[in-house]
Protein backbone atom coordinates (compact mmCIF):
# COMPACT_ATOMS: atom_id res chain seq x y z
CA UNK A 1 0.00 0.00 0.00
CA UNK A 2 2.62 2.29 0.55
CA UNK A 3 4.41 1.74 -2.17
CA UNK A 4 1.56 2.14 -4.18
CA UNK A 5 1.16 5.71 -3.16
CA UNK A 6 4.65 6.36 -3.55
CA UNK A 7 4.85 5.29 -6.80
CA UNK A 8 1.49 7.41 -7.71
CA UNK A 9 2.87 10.09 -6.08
CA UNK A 10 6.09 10.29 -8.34
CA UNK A 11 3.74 9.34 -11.20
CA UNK A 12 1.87 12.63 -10.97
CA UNK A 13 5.58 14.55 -10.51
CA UNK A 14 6.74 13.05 -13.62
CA UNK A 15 2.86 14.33 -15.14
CA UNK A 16 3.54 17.50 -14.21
CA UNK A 17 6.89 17.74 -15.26
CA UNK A 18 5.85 16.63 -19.19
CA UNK A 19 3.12 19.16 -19.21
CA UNK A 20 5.84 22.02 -18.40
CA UNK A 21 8.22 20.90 -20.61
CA UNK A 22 5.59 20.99 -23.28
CA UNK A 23 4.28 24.15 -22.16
CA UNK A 24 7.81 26.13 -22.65
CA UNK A 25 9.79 25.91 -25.61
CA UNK A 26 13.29 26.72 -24.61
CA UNK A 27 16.54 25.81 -26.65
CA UNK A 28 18.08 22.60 -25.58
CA UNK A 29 21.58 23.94 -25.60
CA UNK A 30 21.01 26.74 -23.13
CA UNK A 31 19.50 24.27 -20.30
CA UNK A 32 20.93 20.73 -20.98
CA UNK A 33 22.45 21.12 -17.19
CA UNK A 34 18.91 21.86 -15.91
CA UNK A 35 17.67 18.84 -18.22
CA UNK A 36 20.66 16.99 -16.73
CA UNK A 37 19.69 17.63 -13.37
CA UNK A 38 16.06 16.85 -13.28
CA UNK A 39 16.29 13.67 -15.46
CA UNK A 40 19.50 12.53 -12.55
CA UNK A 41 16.61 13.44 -9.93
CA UNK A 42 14.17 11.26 -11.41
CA UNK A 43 16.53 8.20 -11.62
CA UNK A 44 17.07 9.07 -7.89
CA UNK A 45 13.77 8.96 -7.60
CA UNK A 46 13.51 5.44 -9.12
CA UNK A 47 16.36 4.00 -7.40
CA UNK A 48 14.45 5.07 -4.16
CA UNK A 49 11.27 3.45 -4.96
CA UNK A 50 12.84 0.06 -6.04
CA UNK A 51 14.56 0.05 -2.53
CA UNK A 52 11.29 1.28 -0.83
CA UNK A 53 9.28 -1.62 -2.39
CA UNK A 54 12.25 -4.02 -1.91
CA UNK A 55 11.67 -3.29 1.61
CA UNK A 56 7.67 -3.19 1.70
CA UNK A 57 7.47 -6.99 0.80
């Protein structure tokens, strides 16, 4: 169960996150670091959730 909501709950960050990239159109170039970062984050994120769940069961 708690997994489940932590995995929802990074579901609807990585929503979100789509919808802005969509929403501004901005040269790749001029934010690859920031692109860097947040895609780093999200395998962070990932790596957390397989450990969480690893643990749940």
């Amino acid at each position: 169960m708690k997994s489940q909501q932590f995995a929802t709950n990074n579901f609807i960050g990585l929503e979100s996150l789509q919808k802005e990239f969509r929403r501004s159109s901005f040269s790749f170039r001029e934010h690859k670091t920031t692109i860097y970062q947040i895609l780093n984050g999200i395998l962070r994120d990932f790596e957390k959730l397989k450990n969480f769940i690893q643990n749940d069961y």
